[in-house]
Protein backbone atom coordinates (compact mmCIF):
# COMPACT_ATOMS: atom_id res chain seq x y z
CA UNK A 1 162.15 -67.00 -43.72
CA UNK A 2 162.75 -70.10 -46.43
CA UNK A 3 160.03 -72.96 -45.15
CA UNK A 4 161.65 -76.17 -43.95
CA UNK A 5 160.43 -77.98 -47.31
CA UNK A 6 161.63 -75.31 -49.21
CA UNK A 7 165.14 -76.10 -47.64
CA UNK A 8 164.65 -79.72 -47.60
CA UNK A 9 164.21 -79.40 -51.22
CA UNK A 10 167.58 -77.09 -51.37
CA UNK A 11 169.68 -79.24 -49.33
CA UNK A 12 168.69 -82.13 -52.18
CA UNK A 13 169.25 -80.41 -55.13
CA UNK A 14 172.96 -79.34 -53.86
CA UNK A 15 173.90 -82.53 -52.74
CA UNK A 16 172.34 -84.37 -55.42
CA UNK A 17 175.08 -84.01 -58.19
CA UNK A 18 177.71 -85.42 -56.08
CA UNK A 19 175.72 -87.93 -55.17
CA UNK A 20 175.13 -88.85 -58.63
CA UNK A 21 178.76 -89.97 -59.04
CA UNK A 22 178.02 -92.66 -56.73
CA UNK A 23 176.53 -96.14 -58.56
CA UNK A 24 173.85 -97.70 -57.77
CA UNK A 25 175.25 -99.92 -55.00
CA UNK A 26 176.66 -97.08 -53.35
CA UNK A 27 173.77 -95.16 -53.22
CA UNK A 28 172.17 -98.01 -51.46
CA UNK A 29 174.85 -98.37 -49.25
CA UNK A 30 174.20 -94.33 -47.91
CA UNK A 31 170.43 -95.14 -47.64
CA UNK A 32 170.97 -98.27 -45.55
CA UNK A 33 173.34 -96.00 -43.01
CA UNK A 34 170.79 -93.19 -42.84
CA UNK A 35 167.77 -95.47 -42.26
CA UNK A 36 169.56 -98.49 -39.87
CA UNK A 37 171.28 -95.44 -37.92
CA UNK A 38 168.80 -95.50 -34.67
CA UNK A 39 170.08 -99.36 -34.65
CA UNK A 40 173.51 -98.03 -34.49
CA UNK A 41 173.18 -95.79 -31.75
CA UNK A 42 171.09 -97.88 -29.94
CA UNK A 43 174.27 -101.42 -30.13
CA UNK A 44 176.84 -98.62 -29.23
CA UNK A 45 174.53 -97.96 -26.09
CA UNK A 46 174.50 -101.67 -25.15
CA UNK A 47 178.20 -102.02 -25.67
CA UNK A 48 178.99 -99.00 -23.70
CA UNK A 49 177.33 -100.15 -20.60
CA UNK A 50 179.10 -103.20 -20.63
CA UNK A 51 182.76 -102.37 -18.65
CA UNK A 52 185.33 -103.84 -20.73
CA UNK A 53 188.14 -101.93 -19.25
CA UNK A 54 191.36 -103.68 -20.67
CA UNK A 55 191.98 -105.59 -16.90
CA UNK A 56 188.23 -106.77 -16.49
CA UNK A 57 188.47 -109.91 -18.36
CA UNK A 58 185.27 -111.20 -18.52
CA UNK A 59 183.83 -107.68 -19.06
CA UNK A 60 185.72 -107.31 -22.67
CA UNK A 61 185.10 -111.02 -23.53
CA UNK A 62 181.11 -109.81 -23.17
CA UNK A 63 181.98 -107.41 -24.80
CA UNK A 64 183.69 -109.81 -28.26
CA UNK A 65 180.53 -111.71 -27.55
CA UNK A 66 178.50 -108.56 -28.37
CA UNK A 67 180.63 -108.40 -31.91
CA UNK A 68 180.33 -111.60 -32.25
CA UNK A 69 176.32 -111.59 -32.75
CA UNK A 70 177.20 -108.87 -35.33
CA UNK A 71 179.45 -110.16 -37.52
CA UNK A 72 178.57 -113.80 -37.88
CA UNK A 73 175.10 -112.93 -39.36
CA UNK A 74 177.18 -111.21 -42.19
CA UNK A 75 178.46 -114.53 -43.14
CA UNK A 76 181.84 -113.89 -40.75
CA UNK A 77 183.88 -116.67 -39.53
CA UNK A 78 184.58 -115.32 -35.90
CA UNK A 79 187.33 -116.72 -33.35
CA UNK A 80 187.75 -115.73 -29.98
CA UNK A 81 191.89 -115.73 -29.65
CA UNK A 82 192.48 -116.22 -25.71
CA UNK A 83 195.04 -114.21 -24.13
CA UNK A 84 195.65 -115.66 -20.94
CA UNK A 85 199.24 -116.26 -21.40
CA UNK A 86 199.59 -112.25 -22.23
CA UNK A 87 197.68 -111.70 -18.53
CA UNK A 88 194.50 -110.50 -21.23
CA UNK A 89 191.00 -111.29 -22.16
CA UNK A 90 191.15 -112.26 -25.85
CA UNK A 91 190.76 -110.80 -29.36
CA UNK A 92 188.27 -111.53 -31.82
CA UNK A 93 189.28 -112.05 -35.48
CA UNK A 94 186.38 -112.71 -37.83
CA UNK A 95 187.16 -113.53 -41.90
CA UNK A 96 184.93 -112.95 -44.47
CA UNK A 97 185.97 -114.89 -47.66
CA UNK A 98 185.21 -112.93 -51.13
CA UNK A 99 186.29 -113.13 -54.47
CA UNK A 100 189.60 -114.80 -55.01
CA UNK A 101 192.64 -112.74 -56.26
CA UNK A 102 191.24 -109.41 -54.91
CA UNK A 103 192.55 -106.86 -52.20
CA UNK A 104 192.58 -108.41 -49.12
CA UNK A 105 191.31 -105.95 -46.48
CA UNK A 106 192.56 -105.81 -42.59
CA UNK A 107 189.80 -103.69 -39.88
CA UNK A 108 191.36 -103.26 -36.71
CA UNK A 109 189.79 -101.88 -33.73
CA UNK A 110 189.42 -102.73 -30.09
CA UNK A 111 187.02 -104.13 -27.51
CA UNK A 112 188.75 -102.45 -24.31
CA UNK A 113 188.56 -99.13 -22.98
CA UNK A 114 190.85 -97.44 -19.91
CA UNK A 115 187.84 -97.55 -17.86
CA UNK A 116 187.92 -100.26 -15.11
CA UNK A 117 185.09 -101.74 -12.89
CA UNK A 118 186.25 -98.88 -9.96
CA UNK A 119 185.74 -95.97 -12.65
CA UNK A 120 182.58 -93.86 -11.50
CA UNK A 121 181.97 -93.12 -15.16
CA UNK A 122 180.43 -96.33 -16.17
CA UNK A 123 176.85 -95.62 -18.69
CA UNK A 124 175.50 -93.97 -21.90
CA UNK A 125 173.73 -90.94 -21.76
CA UNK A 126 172.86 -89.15 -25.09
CA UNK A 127 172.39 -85.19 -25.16
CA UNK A 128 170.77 -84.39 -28.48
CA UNK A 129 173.98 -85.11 -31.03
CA UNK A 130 176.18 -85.98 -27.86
CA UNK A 131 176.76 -89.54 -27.14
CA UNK A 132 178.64 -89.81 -23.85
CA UNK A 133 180.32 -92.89 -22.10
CA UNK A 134 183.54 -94.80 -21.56
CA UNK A 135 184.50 -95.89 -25.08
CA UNK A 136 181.73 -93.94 -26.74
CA UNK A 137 184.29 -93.05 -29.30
CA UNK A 138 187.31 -94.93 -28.27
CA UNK A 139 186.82 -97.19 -29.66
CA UNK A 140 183.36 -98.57 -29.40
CA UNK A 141 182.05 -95.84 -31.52
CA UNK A 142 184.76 -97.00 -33.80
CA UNK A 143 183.32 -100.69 -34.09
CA UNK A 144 179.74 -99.37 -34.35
CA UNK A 145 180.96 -97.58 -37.91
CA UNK A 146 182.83 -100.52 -38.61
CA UNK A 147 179.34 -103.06 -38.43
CA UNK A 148 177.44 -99.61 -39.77
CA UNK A 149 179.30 -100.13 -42.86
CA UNK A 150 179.19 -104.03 -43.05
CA UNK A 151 175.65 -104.05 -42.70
CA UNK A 152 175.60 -101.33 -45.93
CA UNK A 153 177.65 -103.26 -47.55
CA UNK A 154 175.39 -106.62 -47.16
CA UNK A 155 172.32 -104.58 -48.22
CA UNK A 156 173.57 -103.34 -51.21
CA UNK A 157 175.27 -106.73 -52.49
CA UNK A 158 179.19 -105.50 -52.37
CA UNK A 159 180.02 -107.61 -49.00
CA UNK A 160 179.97 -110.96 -51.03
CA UNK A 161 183.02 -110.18 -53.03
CA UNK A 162 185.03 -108.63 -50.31
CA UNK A 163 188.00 -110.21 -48.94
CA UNK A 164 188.25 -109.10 -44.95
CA UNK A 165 190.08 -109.84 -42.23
CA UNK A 166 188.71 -108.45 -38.41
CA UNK A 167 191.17 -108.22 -35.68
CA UNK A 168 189.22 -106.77 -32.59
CA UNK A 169 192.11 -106.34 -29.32
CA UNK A 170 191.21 -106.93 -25.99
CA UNK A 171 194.44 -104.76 -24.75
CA UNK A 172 194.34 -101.94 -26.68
CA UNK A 173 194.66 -99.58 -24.01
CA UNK A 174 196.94 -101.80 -21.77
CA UNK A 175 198.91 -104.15 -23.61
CA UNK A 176 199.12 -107.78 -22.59
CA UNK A 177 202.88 -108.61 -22.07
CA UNK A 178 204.98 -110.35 -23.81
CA UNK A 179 203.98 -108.39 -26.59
CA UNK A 180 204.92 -111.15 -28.74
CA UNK A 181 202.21 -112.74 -27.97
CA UNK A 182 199.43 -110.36 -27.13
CA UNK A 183 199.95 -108.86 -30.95
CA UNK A 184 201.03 -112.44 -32.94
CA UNK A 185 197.97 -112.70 -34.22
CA UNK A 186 197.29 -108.88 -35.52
CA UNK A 187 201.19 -109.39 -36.56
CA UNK A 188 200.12 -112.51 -38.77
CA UNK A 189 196.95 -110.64 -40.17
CA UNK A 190 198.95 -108.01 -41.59
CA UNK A 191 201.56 -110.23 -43.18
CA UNK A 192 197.98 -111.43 -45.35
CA UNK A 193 196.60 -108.00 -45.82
CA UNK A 194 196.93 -105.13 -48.51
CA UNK A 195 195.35 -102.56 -46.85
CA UNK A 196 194.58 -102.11 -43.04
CA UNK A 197 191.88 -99.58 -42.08
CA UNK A 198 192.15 -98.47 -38.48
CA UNK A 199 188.34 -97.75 -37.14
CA UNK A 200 189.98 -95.19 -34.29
CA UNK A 201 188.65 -91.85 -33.88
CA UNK A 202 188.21 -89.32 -37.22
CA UNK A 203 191.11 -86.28 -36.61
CA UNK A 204 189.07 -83.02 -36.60
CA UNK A 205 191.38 -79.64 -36.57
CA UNK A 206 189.62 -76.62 -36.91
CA UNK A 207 186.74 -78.31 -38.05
CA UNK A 208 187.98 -79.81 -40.63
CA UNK A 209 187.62 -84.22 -41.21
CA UNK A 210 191.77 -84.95 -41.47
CA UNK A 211 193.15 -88.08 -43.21
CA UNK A 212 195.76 -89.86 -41.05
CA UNK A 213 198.92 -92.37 -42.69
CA UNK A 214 201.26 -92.43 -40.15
CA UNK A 215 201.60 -92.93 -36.71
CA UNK A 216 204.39 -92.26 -33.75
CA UNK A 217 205.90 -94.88 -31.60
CA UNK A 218 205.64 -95.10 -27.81
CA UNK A 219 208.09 -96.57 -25.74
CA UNK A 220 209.33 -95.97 -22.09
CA UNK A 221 212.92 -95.28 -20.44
CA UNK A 222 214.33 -95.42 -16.90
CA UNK A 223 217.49 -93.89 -16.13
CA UNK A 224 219.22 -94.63 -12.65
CA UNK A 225 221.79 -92.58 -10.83
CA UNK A 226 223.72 -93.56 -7.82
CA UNK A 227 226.22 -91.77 -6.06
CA UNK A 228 228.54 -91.14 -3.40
CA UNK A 229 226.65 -90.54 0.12
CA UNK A 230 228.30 -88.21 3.08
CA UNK A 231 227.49 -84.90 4.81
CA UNK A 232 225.82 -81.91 2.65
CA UNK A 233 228.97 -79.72 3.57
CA UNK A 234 230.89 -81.95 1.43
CA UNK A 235 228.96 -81.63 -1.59
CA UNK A 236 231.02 -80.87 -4.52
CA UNK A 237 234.69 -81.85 -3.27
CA UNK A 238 237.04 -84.31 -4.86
CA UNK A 239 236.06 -87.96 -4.34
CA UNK A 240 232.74 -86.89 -2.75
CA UNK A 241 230.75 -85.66 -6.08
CA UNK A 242 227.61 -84.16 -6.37
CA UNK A 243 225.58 -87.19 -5.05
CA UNK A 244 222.99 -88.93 -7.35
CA UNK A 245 220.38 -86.27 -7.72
CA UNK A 246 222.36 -83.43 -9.37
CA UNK A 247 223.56 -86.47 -11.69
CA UNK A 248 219.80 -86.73 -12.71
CA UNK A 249 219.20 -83.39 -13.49
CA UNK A 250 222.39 -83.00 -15.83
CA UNK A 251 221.11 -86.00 -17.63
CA UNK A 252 217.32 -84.75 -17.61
CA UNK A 253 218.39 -81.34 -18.58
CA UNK A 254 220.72 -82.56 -21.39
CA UNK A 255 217.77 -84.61 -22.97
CA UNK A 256 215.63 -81.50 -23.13
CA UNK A 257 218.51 -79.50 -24.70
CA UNK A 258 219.94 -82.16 -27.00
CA UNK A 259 217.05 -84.29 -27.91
CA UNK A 260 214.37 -82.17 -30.02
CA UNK A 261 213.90 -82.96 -33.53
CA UNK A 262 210.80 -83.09 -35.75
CA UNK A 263 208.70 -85.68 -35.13
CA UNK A 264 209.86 -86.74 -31.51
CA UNK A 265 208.89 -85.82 -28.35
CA UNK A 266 210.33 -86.90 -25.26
CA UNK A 267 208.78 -86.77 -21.62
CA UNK A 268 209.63 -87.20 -18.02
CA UNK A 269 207.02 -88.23 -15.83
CA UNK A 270 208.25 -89.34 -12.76
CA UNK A 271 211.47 -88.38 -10.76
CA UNK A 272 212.48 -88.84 -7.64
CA UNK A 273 216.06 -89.23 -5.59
CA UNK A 274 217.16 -89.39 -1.95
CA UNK A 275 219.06 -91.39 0.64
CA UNK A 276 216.35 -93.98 -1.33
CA UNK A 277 214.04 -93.97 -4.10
CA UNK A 278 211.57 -97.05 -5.16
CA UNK A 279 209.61 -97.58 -8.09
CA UNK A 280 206.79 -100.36 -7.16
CA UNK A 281 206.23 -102.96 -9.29
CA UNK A 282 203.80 -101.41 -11.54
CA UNK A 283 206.64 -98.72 -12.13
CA UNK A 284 203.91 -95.71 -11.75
CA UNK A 285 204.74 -94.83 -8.17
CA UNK A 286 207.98 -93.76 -6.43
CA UNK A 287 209.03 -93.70 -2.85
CA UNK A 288 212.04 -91.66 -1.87
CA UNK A 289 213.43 -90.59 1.44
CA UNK A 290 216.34 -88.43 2.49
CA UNK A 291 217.31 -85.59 4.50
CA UNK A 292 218.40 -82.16 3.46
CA UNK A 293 222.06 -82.60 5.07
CA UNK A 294 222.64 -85.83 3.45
CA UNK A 295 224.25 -86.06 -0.57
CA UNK A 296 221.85 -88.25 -1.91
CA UNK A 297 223.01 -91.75 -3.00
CA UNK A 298 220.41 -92.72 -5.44
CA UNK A 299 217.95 -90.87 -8.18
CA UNK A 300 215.49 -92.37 -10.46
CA UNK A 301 213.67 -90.80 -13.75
CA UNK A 302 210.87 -92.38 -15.89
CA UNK A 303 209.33 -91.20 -18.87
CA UNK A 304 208.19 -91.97 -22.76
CA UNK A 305 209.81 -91.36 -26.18
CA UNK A 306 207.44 -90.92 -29.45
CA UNK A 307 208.99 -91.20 -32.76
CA UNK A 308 208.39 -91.40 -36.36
CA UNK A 309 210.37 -94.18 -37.30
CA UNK A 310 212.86 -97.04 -36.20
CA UNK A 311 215.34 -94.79 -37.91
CA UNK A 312 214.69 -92.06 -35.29
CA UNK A 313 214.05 -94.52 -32.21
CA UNK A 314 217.71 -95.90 -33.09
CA UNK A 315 219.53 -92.93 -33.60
CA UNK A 316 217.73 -90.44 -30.22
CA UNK A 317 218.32 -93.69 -28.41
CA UNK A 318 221.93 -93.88 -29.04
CA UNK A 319 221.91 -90.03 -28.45
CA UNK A 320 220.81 -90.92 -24.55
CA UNK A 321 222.93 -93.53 -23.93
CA UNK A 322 226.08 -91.05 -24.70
CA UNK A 323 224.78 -88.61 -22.78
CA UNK A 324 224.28 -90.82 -19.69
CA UNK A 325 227.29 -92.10 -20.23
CA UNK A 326 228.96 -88.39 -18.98
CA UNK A 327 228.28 -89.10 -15.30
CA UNK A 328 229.33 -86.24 -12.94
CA UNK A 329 232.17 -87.36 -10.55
CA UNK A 330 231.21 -89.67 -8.30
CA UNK A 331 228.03 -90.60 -9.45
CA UNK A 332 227.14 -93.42 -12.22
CA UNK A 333 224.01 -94.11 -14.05
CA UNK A 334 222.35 -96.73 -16.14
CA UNK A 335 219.81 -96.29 -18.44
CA UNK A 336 217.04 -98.61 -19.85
CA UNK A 337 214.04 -99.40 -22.16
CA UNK A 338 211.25 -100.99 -21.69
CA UNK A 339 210.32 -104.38 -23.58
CA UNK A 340 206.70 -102.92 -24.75
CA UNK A 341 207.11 -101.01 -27.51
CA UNK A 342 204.43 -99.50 -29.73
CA UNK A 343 206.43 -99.29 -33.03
CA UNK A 344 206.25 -96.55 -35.12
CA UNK A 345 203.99 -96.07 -38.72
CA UNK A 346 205.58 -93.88 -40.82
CA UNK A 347 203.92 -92.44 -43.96
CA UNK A 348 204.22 -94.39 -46.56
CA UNK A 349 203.43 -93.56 -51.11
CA UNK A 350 200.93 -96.91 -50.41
CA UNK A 351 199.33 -95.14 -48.08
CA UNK A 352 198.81 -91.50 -49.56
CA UNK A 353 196.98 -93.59 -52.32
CA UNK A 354 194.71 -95.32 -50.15
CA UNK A 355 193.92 -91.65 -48.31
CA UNK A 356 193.50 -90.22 -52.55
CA UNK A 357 191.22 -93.10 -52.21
CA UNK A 358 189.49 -91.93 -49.47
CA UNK A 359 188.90 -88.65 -50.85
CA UNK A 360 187.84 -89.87 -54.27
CA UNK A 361 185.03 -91.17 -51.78
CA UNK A 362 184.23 -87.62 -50.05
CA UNK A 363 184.47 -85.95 -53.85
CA UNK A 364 181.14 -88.18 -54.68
CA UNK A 365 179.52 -87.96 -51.25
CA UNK A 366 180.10 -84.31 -51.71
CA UNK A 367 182.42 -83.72 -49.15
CA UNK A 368 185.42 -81.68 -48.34
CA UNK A 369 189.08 -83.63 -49.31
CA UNK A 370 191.06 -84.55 -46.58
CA UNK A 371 194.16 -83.22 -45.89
CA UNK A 372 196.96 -85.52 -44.00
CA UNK A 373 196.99 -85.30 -40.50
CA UNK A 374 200.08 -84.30 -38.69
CA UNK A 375 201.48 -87.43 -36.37
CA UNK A 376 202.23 -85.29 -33.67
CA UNK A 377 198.20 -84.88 -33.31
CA UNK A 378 198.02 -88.70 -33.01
CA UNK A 379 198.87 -90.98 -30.29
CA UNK A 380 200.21 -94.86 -30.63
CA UNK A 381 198.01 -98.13 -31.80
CA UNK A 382 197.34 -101.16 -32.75
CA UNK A 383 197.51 -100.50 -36.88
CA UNK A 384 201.46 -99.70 -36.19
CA UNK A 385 201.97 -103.43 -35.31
CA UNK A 386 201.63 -104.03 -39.01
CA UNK A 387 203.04 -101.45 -40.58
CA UNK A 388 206.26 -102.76 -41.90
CA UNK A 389 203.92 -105.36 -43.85
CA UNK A 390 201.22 -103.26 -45.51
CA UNK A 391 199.95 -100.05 -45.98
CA UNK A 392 197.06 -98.46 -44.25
CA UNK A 393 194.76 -95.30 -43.21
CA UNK A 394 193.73 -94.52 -39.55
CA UNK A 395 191.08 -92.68 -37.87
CA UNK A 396 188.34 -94.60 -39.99
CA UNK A 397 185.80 -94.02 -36.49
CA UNK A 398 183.72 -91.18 -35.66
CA UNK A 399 184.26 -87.68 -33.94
CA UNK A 400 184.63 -87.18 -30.76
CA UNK A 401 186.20 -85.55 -27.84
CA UNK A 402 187.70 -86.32 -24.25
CA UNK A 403 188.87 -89.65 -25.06
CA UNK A 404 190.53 -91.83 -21.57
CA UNK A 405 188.57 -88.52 -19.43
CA UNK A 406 185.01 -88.94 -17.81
CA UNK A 407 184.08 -86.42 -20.39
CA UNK A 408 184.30 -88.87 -23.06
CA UNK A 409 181.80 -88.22 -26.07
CA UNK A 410 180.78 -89.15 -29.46
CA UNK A 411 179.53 -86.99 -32.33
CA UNK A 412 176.10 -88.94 -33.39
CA UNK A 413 175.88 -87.67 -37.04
CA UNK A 414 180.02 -88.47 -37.04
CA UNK A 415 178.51 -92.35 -37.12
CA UNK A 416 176.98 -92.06 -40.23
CA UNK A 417 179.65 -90.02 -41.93
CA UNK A 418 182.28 -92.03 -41.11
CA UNK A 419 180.44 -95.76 -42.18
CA UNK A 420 179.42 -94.21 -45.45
CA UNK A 421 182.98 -93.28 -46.59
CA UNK A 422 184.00 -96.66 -45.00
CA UNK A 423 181.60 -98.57 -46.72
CA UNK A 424 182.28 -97.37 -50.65
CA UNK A 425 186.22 -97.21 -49.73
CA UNK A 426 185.96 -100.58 -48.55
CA UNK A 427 183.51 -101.84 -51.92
CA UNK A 428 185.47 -99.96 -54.06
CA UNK A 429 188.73 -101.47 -52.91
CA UNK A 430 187.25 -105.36 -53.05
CA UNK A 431 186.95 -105.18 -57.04
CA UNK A 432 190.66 -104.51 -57.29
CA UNK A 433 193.45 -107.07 -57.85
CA UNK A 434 195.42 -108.12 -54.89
CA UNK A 435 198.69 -106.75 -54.58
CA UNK A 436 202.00 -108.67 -54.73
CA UNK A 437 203.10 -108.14 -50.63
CA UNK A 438 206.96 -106.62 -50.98
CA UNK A 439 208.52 -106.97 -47.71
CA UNK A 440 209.33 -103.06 -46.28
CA UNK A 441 212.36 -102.36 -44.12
């Protein structure tokens, strides 16, 4: 059996020609995130404990406090942006000023989690590599890479040059409404920006680190059906109708026939129809009544649509209205969207060269490339708010696993991969020239 010197010495000598690549500065940077990673672990612990589920206000304002104590020692200007008017805590945006003229770099993450005050899963435990908590990974793990690879960056000299912009959400996980004003401010950043890095979980499939560029939209419908009521033994005859519910289903049933394409998906998930049907205010509960010898005289359906790009959104959307537009006799129905919309972030060439980029990284840490992630695999966020303005790269956070369960973890070593690659992308990119900002449709 090889001594564990003897493969000390072996795991050196294989990773020490990629590691040559790296410069001095960079090599630095690696050190500082190996040696300062118990004081990782041990701020994601504090931040953790602290409930900042997206409607305890004062909980995620602790926790932008938190950030706060991080990032201003770096030589950050940080704001607290209060959200009151969007029924939210607040964001924090922080600005470090660099060299003039060079790429101007946007970090978003967030300081809420789906985990209210109520939630019984509320503390940090750590099981040898397993970190485990609300928002270990999502996205407080996220923001612990993101300081990981500040503080790297400060050590080894390549923070004074760099030109960053820090927009931390309060609402990631439950947007503030209108969303005109909960994201006006992330919406301004990336009107400034050349490049926005998303610190949200790394993609793993099949154990392989994935590079994500794009992102699908999310958005919500509502159709309603009413119809004709009378006696069940009427059901189906001239000037009666089929009643509101069988209305529903044709449309339902019609969307799951006519709908599919690549990219979208489309689901219903809530439905309900009787002599009455209610949706409460929060539009996440239904109450119906009816009896079985009555055609009922009202239906509702709720559900989400994911898409690609505005392109798609438009034309499925116009595909819906038609087809609710072919109401069965008797019966009519109305369909609608709802006002918050996570837009869509479709790949863009800007963005496959920040991900070759990335991967120019991982060739001189040694490590695997990085394919592109499928956006099916990936669900909506903040970094598609500025999409049509700049290019970007998401999933710049750590590994994990049951994100928004009570199984919730983080993969420790994941930490230090992840703010390693951050912190040379993010040097390397702060010695180039800025880019001229061309408006994208």
């Amino acid at each position: 059996m090889k001594s564990p010197i003897l493969a000390s010495v072996a795991l050196l000598m294989s990773s020490a020609p990629a590691l040559a690549a790296l410069s001095p500065a960079e090599q630095k940077m690696v050190q500082t995130v190996d040696a300062e990673q118990p004081r990782t672990v041990g701020m994601l612990e504090k931040w953790v404990n602290q409930n900042s589920g997206s409607l305890n206000l004062p909980g995620v304002a602790a926790v932008g406090t938190m950030l706060r104590s991080e990032l201003e020692p770096l030589g950050f200007k940080v704001d607290w942006v209060d959200m009151k008017a969007a029924q939210r805590s607040g964001h924090i945006i922080a600005r470090h000023a660099g060299k003039k003229g060079t790429t101007r770099m946007l970090l978003i993450g967030h300081l809420d989690t789906v985990f209210e005050p109520d939630s019984p899963f509320q503390r940090w435990t750590l099981e040898g590599k397993t970190g485990r908590g609300p928002g270990a990974g999502d996205d407080k793990g996220g923001m612990a890479v993101m300081v990981a690879a500040l503080r790297a960056m400060q050590a080894a000299g390549t923070l004074k040059g760099a030109n960053i912009t820090i927009v931390l959400t309060g609402d990631e996980e439950d947007a503030g409404t209108p969303l005109s004003v909960a994201r006006r401010d992330l919406i301004a950043e990336g009107k400034r920006a050349d490049a926005a890095l998303d610190f949200e979980g790394l993609a793993v499939v099949d154990g392989k680190d994935m590079g994500s560029i794009a992102r699908r939209s999310s958005s919500n419908w509502t159709v309603k059906v009413t119809g004709n009521s009378a006696h069940s033994s009427g059901v189906g005859r001239p000037g009666t109708g089929y009643g509101a519910i069988y209305d529903l289903v044709r449309i339902i049933d019609q969307f799951r026939k006519e709908l599919p394409e690549d990219k979208l998906t489309f689901n219903v998930g809530l439905i309900g129809g009787g002599q009455s049907a209610e949706l409460d205010a929060g539009q996440i509960r239904l109450t119906a009544t009816g009896k079985t010898n009555i055609i009922a005289s009202t239906a509702v359906a709720r559900g989400d649509l994911r898409a690609i790009s505005q392109e798609q959104i438009d034309r499925v959307q116009a595909k819906m209205r038609a087809i609710v537009g072919q109401s069965l006799e008797g019966a009519k129905a109305e369909l609608s969207f709802d006002q918050k919309l996570y837009p869509p972030m479709p790949p863009t060439e800007g963005s496959r060269a920040l991900l070759g980029q990335l991967n120019g990284v991982n060739a001189d840490l040694g490590l695997d490339k990085m394919e592109e992630l499928d956006p099916l695999r990936r669900g909506a966020g903040d970094i598609s708010f500025v999409a049509a303005d700049v290019d970007g790269l998401i999933g710049l956070g750590p590994d994990g696993s049951g994100s928004h369960t009570p199984t919730e973890t983080v993969d420790i070593p994941s930490i230090a991969k992840q703010a390693k690659r951050a912190a040379i992308l993010m040097s390397r990119l702060s010695r180039e020239r800025a880019t001229r900002k061309v408006p994208r449709s």
